[in-house]
N, C-alpha and C. Protein backbone atom coordinates (compact mmCIF):
# COMPACT_ATOMS: atom_id res chain seq x y z
N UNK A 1 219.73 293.71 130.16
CA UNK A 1 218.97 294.91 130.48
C UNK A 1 219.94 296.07 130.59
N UNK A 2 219.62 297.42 129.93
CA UNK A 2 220.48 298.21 129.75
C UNK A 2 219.52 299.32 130.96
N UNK A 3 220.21 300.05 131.65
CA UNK A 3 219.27 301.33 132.46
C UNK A 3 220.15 302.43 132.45
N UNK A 4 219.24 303.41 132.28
CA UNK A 4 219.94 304.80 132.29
C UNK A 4 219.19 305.21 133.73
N UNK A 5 220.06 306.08 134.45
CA UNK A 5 219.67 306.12 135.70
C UNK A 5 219.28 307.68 135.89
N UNK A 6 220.09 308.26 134.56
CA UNK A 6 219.22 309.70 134.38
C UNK A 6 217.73 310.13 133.84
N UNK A 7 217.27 308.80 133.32
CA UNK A 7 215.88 309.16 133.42
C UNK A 7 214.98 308.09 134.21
N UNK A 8 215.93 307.30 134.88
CA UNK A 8 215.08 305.72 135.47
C UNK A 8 214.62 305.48 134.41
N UNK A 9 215.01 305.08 133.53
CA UNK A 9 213.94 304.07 132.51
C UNK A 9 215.20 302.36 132.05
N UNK A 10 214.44 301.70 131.89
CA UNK A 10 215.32 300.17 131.64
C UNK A 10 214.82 299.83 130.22
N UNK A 11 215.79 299.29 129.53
CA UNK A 11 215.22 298.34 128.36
C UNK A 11 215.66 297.64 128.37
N UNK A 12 215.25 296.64 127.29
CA UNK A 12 215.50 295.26 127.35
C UNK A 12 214.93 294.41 128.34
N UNK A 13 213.39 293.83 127.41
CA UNK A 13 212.52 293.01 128.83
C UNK A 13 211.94 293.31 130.03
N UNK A 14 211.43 292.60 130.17
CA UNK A 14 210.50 292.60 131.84
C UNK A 14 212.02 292.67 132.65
N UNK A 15 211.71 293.63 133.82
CA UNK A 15 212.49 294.01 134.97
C UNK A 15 212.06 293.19 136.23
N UNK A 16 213.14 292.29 136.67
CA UNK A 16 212.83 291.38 137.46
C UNK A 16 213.17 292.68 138.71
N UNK A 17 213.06 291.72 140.12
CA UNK A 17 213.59 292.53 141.49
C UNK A 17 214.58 292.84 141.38
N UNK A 18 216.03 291.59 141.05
CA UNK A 18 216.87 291.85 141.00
C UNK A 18 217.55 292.85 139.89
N UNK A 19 217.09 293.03 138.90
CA UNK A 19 217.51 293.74 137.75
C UNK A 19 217.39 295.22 138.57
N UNK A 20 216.13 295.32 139.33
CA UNK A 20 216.12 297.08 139.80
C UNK A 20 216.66 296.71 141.12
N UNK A 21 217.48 295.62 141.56
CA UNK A 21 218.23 295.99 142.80
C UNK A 21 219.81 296.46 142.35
N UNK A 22 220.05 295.90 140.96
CA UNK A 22 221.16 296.20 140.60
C UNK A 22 221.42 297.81 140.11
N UNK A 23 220.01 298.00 139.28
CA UNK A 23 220.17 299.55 139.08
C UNK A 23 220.25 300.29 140.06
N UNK A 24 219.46 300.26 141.57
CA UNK A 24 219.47 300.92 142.71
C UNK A 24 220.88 301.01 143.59
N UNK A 25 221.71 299.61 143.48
CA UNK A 25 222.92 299.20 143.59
C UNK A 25 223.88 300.21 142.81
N UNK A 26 224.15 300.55 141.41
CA UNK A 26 224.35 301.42 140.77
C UNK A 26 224.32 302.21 141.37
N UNK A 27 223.25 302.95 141.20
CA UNK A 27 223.06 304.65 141.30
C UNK A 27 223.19 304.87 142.54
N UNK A 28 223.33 303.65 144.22
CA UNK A 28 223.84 304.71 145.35
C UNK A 28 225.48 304.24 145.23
N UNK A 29 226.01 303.24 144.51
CA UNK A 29 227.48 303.41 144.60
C UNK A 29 227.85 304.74 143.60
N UNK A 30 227.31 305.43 142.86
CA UNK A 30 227.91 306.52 141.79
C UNK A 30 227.51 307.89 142.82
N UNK A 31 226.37 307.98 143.45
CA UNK A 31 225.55 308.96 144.62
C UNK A 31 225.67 308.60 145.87
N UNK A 32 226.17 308.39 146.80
CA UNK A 32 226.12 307.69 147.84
C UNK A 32 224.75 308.60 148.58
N UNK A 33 224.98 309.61 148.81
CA UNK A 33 223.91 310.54 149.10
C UNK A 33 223.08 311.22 148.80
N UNK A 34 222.35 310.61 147.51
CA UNK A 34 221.41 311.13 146.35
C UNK A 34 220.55 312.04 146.79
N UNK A 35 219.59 311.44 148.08
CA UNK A 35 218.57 312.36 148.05
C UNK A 35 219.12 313.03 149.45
N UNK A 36 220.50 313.48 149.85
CA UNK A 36 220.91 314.26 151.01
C UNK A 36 221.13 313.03 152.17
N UNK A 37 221.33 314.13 153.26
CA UNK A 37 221.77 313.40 154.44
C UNK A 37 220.33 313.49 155.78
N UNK A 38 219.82 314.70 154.98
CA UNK A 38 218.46 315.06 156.53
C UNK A 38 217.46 314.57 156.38
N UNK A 39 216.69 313.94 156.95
CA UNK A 39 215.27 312.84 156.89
C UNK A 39 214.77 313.51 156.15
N UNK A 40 213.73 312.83 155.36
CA UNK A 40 212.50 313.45 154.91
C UNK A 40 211.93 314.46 155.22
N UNK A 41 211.29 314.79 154.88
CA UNK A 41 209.97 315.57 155.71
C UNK A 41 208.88 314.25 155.85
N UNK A 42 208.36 313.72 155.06
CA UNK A 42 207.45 312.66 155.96
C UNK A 42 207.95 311.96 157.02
N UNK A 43 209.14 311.64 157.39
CA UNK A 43 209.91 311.09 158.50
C UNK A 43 210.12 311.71 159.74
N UNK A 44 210.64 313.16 159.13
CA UNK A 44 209.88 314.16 160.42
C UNK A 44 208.66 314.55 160.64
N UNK A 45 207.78 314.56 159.86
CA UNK A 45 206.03 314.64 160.34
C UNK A 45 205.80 313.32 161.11
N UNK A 46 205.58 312.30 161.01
CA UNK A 46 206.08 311.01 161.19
C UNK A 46 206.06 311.54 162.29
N UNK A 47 207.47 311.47 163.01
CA UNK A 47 208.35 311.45 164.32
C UNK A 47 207.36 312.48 164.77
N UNK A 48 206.71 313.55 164.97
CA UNK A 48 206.41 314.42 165.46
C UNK A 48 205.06 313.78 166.22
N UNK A 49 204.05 313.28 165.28
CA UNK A 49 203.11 312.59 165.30
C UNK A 49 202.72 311.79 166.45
N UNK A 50 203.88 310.81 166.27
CA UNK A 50 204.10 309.55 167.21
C UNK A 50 204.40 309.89 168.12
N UNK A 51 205.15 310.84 168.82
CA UNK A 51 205.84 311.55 170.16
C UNK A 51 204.78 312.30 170.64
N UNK A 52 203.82 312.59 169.72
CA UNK A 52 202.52 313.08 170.36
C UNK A 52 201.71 312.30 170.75
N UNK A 53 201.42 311.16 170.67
CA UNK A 53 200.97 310.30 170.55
C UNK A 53 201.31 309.08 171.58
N UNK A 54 202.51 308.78 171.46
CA UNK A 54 203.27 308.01 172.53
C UNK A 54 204.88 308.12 172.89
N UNK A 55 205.33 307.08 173.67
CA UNK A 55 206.58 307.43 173.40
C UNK A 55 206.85 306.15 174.74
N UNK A 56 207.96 305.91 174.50
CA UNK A 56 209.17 305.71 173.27
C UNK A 56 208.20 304.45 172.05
N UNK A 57 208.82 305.08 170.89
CA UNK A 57 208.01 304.44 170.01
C UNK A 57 209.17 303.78 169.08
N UNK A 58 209.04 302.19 168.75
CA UNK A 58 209.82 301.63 167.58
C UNK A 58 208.85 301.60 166.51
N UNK A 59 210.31 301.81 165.55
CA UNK A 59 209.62 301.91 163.81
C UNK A 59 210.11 301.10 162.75
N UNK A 60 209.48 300.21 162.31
CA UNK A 60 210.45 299.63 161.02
C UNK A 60 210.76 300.54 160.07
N UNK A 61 211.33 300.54 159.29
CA UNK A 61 211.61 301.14 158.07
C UNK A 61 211.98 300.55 157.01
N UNK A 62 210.84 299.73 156.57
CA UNK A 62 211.49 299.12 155.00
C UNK A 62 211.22 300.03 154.05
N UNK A 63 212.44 299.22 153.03
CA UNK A 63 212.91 299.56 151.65
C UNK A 63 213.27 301.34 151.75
N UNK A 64 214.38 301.36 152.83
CA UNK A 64 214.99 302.52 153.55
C UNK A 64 215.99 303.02 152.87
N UNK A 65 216.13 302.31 151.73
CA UNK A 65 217.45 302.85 150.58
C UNK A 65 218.68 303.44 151.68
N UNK A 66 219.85 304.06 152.05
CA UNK A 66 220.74 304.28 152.36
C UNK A 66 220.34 304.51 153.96
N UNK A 67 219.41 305.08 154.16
CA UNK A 67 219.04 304.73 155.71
C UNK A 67 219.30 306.19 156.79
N UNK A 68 218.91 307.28 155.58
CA UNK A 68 218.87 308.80 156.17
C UNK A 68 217.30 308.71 157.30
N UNK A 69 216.40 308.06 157.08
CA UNK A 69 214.97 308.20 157.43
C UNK A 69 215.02 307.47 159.16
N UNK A 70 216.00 306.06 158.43
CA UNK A 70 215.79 305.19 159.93
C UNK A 70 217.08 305.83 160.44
N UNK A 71 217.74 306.44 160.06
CA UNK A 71 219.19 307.27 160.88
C UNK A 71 218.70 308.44 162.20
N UNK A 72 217.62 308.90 161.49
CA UNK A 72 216.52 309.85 162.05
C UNK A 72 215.80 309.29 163.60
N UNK A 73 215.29 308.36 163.27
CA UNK A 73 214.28 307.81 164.16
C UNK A 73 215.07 307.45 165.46
């Protein structure tokens, strides 16, 4: 499987998990900080929400890619 990571697209065959854990693997060792360092904005709407709501509140955060969102919380 070949992937270009400038347009996300893969060829060569069906893309198993691991094939797009390796591309994701890739592109944060070349970016370490692709999409920045400051939460989301859904992560801060999120947080805002919940503190209205209750508090102290735990949150999972899967498939958190580098972990700016759960760094937040």
């Amino acid at each position: 499987m070949k992937c270009d990571n400038a347009s996300w697209r893969c060829s060569g065959g069906d893309q198993t998990m691991t094939d797009w854990a390796k591309v994701w693997d890739e592109t944060y060792r070349r970016q370490p900080n692709i999409y920045g360092e400051a939460p989301s904005r859904i992560a801060t709407e999120l947080a805002n929400l919940l503190r209205q709501r209750t508090s102290p509140v735990r949150v999972l955060d899967l498939g958190c890619g580098y972990g700016r969102d759960s760094l937040y919380f």
